[in-house]
N, C-alpha and C. Protein backbone atom coordinates (compact mmCIF):
# COMPACT_ATOMS: atom_id res chain seq x y z
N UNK A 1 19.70 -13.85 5.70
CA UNK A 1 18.43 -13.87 5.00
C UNK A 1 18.35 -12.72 3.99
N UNK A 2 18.64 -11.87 4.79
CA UNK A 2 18.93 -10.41 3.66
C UNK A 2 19.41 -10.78 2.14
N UNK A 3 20.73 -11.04 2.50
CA UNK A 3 21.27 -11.59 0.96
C UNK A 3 21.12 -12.29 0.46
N UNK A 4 20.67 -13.52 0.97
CA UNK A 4 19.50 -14.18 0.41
C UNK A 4 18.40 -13.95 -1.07
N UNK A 5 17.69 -12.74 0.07
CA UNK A 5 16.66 -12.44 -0.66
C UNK A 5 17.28 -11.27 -1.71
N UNK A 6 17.75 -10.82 -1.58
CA UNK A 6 18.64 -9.78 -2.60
C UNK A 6 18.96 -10.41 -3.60
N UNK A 7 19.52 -11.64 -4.04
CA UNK A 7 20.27 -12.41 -4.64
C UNK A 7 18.67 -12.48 -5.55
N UNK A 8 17.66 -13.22 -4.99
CA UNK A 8 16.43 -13.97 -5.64
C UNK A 8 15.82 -12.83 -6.15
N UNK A 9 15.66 -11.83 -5.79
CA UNK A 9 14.67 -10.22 -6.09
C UNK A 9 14.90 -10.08 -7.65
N UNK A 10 16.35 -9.88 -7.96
CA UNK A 10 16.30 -9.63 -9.54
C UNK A 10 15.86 -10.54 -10.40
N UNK A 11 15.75 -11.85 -10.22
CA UNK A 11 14.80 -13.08 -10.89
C UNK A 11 13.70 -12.91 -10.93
N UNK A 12 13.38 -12.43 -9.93
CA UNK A 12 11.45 -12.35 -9.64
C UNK A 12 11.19 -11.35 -10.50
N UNK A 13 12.31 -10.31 -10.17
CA UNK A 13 11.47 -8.73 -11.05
C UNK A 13 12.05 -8.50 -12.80
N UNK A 14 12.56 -9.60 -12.95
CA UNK A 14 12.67 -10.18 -14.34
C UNK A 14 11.77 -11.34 -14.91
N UNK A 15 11.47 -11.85 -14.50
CA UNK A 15 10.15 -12.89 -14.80
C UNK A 15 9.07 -12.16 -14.77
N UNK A 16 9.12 -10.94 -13.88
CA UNK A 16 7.79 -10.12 -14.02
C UNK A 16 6.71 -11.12 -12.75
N UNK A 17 7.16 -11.82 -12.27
CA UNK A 17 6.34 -12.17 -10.94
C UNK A 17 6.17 -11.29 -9.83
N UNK A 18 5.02 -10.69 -10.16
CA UNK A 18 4.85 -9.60 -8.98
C UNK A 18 4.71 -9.87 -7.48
N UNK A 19 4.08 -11.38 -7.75
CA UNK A 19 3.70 -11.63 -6.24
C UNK A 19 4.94 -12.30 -5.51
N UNK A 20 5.60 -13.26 -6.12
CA UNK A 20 7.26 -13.08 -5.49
C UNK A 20 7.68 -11.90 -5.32
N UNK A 21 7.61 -10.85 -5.65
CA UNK A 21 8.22 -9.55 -5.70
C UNK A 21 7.84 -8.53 -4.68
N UNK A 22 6.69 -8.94 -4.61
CA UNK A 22 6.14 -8.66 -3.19
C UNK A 22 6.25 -9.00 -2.03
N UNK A 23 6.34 -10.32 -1.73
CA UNK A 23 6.54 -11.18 -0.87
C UNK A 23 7.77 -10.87 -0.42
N UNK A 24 8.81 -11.16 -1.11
CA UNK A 24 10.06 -10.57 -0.73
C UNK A 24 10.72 -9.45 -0.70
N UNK A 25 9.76 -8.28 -1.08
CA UNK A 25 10.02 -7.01 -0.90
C UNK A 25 9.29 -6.36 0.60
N UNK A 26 8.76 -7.40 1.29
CA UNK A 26 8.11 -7.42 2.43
C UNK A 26 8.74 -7.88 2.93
N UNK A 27 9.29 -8.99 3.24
CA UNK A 27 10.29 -9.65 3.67
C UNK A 27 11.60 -8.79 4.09
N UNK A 28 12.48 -8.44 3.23
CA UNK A 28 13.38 -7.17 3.33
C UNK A 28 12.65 -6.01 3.71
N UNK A 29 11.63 -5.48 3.86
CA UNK A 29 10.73 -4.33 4.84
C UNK A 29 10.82 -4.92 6.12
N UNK A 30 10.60 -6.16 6.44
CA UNK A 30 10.30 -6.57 7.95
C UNK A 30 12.32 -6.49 8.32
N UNK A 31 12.84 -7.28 7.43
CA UNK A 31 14.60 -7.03 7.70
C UNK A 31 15.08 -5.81 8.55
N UNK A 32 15.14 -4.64 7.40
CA UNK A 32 14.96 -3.45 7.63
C UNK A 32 14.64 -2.86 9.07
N UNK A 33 12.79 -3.42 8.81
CA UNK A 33 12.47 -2.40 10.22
C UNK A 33 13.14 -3.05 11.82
N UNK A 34 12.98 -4.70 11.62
CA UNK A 34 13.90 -5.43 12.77
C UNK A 34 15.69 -4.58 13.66
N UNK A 35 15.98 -3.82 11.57
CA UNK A 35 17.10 -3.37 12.02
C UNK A 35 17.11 -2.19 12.33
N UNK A 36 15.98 -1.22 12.88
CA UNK A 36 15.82 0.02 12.97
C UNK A 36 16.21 0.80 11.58
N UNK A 37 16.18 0.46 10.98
CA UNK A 37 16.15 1.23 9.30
C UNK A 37 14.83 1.78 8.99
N UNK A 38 14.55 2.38 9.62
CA UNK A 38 12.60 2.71 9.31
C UNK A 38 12.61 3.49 8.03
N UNK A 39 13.63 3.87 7.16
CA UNK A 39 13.26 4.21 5.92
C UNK A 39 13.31 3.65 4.62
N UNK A 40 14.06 2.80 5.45
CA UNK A 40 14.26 1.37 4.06
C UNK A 40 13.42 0.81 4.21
N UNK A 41 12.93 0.26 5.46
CA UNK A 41 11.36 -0.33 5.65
C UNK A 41 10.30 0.23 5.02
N UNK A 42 10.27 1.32 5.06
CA UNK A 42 8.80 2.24 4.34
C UNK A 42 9.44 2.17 2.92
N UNK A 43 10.10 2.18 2.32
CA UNK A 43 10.39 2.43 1.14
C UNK A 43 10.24 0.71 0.68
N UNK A 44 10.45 -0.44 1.36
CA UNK A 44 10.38 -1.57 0.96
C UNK A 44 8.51 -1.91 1.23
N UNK A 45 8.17 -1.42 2.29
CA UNK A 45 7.26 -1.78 2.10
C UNK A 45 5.81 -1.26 1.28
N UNK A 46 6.32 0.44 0.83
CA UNK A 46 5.71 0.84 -0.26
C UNK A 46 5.44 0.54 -1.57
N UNK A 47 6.46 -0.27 -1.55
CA UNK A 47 6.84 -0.96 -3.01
C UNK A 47 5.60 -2.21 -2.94
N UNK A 48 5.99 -2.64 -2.01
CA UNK A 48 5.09 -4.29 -1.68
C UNK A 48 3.58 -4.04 -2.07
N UNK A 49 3.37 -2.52 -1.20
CA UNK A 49 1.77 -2.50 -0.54
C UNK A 49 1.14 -2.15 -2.49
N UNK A 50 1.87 -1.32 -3.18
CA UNK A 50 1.65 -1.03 -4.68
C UNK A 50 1.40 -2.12 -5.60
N UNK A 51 2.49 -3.13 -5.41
CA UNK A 51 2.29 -4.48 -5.75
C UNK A 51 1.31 -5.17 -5.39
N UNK A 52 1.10 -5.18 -4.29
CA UNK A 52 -0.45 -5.97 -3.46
C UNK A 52 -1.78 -5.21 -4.19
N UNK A 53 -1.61 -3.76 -4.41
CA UNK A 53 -3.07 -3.89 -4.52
C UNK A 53 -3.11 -3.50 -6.46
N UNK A 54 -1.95 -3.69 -7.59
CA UNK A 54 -1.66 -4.14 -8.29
C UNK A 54 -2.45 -5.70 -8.49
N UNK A 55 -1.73 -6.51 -7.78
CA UNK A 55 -2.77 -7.91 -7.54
C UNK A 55 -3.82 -8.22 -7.24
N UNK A 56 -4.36 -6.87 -6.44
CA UNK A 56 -5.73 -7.08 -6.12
C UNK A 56 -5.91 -7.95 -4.66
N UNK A 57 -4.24 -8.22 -4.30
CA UNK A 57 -4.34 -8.94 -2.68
C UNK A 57 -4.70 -8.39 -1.43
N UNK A 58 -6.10 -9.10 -1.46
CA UNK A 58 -6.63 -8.18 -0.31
C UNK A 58 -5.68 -8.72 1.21
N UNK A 59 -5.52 -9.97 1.32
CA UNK A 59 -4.25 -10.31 2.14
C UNK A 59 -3.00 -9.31 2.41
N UNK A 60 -2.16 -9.42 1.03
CA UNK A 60 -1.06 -8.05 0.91
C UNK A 60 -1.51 -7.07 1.77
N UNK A 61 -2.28 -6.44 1.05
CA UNK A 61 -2.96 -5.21 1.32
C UNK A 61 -3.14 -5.37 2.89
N UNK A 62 -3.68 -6.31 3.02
CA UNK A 62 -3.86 -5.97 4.75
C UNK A 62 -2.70 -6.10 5.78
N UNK A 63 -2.19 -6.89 5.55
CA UNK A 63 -0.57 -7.20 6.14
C UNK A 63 0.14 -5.99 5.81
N UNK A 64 0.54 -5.54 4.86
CA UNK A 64 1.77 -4.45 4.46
C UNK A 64 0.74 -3.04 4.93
N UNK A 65 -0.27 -2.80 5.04
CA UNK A 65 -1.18 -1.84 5.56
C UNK A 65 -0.45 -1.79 7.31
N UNK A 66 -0.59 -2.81 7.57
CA UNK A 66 -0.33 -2.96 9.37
C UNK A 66 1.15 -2.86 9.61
N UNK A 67 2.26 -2.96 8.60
CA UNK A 67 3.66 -2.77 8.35
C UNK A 67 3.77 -1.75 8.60
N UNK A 68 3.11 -0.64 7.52
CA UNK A 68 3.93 0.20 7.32
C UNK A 68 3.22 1.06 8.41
N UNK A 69 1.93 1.18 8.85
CA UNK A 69 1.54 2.18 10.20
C UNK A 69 2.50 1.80 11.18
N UNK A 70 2.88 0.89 11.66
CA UNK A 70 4.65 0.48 12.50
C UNK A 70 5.74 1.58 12.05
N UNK A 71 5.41 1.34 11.02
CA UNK A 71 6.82 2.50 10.87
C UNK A 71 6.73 3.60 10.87
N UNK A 72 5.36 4.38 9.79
CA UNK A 72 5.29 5.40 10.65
C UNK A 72 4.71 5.98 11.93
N UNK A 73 4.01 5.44 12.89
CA UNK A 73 3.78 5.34 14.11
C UNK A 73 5.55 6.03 14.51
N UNK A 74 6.19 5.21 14.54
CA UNK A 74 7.75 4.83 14.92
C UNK A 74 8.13 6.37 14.24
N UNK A 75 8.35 6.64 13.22
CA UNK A 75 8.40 8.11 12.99
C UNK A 75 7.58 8.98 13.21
N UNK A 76 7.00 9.11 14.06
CA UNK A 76 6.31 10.15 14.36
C UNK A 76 5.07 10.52 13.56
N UNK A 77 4.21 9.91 13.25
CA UNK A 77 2.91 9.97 11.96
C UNK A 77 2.24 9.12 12.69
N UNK A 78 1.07 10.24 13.93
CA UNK A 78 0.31 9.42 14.55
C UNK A 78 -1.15 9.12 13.25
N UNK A 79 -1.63 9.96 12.94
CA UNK A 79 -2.37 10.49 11.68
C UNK A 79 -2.41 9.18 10.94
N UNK A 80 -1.05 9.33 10.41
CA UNK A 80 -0.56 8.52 8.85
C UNK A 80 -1.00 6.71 9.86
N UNK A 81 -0.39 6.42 10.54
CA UNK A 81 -0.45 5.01 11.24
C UNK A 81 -1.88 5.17 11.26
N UNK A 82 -2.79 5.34 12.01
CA UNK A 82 -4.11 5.32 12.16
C UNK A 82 -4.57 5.04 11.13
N UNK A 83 -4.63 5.73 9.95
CA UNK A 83 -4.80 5.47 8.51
C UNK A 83 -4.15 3.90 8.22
N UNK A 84 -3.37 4.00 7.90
CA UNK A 84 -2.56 2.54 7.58
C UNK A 84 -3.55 1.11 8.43
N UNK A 85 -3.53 1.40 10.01
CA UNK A 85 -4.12 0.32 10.84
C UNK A 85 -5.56 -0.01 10.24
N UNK A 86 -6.49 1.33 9.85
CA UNK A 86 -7.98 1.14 9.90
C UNK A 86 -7.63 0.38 8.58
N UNK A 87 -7.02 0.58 7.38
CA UNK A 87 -6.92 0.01 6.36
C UNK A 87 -6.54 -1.65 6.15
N UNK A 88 -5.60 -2.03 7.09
CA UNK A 88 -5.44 -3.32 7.06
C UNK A 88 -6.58 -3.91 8.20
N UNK A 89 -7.16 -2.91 8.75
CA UNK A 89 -8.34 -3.85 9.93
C UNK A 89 -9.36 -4.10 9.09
N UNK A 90 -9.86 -3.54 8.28
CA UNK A 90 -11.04 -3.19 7.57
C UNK A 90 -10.55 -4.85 6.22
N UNK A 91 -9.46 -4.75 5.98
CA UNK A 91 -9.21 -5.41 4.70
C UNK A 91 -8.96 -7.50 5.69
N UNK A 92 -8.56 -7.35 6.60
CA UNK A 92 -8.28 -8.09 7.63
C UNK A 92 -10.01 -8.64 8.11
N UNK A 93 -10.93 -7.93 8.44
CA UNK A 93 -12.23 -8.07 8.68
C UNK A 93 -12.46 -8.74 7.85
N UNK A 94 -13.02 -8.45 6.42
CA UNK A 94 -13.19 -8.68 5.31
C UNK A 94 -13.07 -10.48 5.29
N UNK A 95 -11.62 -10.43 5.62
CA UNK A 95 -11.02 -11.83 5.03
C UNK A 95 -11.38 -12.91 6.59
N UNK A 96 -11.59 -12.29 7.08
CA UNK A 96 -11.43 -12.93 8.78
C UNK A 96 -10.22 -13.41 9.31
N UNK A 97 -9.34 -12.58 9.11
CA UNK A 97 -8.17 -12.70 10.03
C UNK A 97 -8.27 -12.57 11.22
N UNK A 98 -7.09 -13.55 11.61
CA UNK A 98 -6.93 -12.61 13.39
C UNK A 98 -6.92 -11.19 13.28
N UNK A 99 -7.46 -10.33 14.39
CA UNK A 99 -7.03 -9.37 14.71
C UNK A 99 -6.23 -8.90 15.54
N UNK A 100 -5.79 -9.87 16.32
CA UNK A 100 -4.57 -9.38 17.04
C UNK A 100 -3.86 -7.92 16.69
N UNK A 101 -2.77 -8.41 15.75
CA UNK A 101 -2.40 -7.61 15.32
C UNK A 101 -2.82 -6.51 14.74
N UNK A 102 -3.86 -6.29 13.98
CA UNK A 102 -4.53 -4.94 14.32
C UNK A 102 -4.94 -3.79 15.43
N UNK A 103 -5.53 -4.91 16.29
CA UNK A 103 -5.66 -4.42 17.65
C UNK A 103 -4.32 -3.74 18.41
N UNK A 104 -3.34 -4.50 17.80
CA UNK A 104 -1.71 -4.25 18.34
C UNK A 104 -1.63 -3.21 18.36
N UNK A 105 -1.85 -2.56 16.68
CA UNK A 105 -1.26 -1.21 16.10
C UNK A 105 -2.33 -0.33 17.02
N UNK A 106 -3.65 -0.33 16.89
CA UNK A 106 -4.44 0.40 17.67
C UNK A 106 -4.08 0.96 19.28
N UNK A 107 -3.46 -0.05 19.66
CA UNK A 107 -3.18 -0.18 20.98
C UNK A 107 -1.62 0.81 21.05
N UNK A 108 -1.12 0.52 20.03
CA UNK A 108 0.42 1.50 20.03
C UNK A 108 0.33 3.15 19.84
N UNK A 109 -0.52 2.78 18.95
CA UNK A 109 -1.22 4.62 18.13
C UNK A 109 -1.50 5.10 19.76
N UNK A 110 -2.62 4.36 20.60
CA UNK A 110 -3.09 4.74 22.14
C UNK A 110 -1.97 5.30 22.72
N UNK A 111 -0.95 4.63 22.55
CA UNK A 111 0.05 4.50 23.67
C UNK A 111 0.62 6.09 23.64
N UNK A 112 1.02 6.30 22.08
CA UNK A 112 2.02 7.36 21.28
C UNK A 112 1.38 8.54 22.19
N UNK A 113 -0.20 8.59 21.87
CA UNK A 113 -0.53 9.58 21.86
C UNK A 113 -1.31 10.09 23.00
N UNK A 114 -0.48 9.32 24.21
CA UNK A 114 -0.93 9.34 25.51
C UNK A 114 -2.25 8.98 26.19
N UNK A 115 -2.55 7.98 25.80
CA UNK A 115 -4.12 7.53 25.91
C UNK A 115 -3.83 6.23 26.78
N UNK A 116 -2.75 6.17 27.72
CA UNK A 116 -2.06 5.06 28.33
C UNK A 116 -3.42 3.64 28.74
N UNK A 117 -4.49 4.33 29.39
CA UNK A 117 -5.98 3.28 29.52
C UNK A 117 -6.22 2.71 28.54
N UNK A 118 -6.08 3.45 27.74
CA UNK A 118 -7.08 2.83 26.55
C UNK A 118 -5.95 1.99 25.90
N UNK A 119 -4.48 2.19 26.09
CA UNK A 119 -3.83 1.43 25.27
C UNK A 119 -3.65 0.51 26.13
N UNK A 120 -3.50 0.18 26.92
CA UNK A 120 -3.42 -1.05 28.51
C UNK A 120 -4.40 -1.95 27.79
N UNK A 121 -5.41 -1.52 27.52
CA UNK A 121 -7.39 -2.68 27.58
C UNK A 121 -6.73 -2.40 26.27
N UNK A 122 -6.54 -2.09 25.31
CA UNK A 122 -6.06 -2.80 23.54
C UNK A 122 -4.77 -3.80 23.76
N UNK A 123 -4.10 -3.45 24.65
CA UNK A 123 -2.83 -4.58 24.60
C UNK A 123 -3.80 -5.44 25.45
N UNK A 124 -4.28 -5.64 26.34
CA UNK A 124 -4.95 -6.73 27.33
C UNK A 124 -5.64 -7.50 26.14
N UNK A 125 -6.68 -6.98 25.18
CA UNK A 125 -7.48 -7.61 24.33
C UNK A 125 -6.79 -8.39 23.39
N UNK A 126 -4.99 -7.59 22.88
CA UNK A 126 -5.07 -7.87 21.73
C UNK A 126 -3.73 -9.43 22.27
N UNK A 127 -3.70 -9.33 23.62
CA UNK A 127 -3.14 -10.77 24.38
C UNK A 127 -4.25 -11.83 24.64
N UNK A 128 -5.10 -11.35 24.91
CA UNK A 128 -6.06 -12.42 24.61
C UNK A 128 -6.47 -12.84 23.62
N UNK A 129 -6.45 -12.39 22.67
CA UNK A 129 -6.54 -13.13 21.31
C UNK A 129 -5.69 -13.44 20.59
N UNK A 130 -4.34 -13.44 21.16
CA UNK A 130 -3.00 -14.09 20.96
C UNK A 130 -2.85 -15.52 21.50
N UNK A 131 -3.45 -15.26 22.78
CA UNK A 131 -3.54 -16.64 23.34
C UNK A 131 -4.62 -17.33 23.10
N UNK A 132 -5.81 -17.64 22.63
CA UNK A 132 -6.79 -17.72 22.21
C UNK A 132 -6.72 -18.29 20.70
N UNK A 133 -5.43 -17.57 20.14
CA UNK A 133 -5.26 -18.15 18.57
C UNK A 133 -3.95 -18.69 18.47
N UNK A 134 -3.63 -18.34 17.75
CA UNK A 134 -1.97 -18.92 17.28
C UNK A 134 -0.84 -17.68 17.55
N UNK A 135 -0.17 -17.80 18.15
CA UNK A 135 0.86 -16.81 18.89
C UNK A 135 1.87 -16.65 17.89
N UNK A 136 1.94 -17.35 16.66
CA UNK A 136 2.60 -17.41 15.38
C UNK A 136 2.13 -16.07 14.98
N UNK A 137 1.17 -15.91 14.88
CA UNK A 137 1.05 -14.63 14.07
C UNK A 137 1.70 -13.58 14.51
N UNK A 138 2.58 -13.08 15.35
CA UNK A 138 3.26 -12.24 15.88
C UNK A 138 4.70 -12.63 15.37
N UNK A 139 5.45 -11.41 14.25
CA UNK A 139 6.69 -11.40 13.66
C UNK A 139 7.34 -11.34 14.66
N UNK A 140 8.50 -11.44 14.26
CA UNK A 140 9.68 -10.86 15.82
C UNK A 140 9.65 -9.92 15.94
N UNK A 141 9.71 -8.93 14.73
CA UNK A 141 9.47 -7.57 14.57
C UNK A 141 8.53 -6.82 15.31
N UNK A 142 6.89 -7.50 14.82
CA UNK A 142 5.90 -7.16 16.04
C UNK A 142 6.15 -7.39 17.29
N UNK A 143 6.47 -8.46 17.54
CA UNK A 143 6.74 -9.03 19.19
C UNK A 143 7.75 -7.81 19.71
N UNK A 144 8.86 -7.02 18.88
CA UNK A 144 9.20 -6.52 19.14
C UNK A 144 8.67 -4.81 19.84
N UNK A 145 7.93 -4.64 18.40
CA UNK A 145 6.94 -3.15 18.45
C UNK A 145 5.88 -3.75 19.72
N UNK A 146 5.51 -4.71 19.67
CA UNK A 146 4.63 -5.13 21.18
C UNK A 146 5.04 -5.06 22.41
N UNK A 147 6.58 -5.23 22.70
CA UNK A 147 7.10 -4.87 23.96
C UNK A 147 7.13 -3.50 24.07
N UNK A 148 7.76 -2.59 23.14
CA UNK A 148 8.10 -1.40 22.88
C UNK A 148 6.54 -0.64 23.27
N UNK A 149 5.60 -0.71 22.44
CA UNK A 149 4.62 0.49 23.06
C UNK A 149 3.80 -0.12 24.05
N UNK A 150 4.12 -1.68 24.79
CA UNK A 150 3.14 -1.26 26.03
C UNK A 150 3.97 -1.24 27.04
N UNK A 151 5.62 -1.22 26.62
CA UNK A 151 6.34 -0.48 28.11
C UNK A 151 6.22 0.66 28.03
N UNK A 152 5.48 1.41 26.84
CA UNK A 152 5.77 2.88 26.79
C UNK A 152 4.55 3.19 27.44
N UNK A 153 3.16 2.71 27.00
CA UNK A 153 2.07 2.44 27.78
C UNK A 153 1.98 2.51 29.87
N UNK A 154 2.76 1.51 29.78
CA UNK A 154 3.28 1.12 31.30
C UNK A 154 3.86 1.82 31.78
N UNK A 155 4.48 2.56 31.25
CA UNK A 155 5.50 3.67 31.80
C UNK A 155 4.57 5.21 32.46
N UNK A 156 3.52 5.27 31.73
CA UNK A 156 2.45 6.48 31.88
C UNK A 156 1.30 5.75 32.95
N UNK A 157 1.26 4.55 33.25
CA UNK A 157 0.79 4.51 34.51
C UNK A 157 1.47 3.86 35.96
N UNK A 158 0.72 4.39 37.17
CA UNK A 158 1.37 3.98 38.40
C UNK A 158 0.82 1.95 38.03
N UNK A 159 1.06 1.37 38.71
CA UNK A 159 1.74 -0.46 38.84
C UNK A 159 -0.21 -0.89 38.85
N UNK A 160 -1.33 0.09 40.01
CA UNK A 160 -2.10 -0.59 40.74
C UNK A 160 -3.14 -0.19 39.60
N UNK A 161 -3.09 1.12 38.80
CA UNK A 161 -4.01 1.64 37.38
C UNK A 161 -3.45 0.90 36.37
N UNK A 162 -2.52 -0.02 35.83
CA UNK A 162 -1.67 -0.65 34.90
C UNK A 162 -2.82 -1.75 35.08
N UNK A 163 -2.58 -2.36 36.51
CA UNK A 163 -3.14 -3.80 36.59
C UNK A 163 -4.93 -4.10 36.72
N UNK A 164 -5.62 -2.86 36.96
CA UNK A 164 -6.51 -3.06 36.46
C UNK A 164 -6.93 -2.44 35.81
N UNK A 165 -6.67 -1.64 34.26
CA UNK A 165 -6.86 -1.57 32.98
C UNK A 165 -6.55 -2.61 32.52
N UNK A 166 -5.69 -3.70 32.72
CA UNK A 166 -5.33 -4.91 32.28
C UNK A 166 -6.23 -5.85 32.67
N UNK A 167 -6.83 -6.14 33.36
CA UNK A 167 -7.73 -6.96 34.04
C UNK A 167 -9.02 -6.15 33.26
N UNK A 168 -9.53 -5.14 33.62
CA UNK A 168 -10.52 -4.74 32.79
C UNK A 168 -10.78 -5.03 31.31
């Protein structure tokens, strides 16, 4: 897929189609972060999020907002992610998206920064409205960052406080 999209990128950014250019400069960001490259990811998806609000896509904008707090979350930028999440929740509201995935990032930021309860009842919420909606909306990538901070979550509590913050 990579080369793929590598191949098509210089067409797009010669036609001057920004929003192909975006799209697939997001695309290779999600590549990237799948492959633990978290700096090619931020650097692909900086490009995107510039382009998005270039376009005025409040969509973009909210999607590549919730990207790139993943990555830096993942590098160590509890701060910077928080920022990033409220930005694509707020732009996500707006449009009435699922929030799942907002809730996700919220729930990971919890996790990072040892708030293990509170991130348990954000992953509990943000599974119920996974199941509740379309389970599509979860990249592999996310599905991935979704296992990742609520075993990290899970890991900071004993089995019988896990299961009912989860139930709660």
């Amino acid at each position: 897929a990579r080369r793929e999209l590598e191949q098509i990128l210089p067409f797009f950014r010669q036609a001057k189609a920004k929003r192909e250019v975006m799209y697939v400069v997001n695309l290779l960001g999600e590549i990237a972060r799948a492959e633990g490259k978290y700096d090619l990811a931020k650097k692909n998806y900086l490009e995107a999020l510039e382009l998005a609000q270039d376009l005025g896509s409040q969509f973009g904008i909210a999607v590549l907002s919730l990207n790139l707090g993943f990555v830096v979350l993942y590098e160590g930028e509890p701060h910077s992610a928080r920022s990033h999440f409220a930005e694509g929740l707020a732009r996500g509201q707006e449009m009435k998206l699922n929030m799942a995935e907002y809730l996700m990032g919220f729930a990971s930021l919890a996790a990072v920064e040892k708030e293990p309860l509170k991130a348990v009842k954000l992953f509990a919420i943000t599974d119920a409205q996974l199941e509740a909606g379309d389970k599509r909306t979860l990249t592999r990538t996310d599905q991935a960052d979704y296992q990742r901070y609520l075993a990290f979550a899970r890991e900071q509590l004993d089995e019988i406080t896990f299961n009912a913050a989860w139930a709660e």
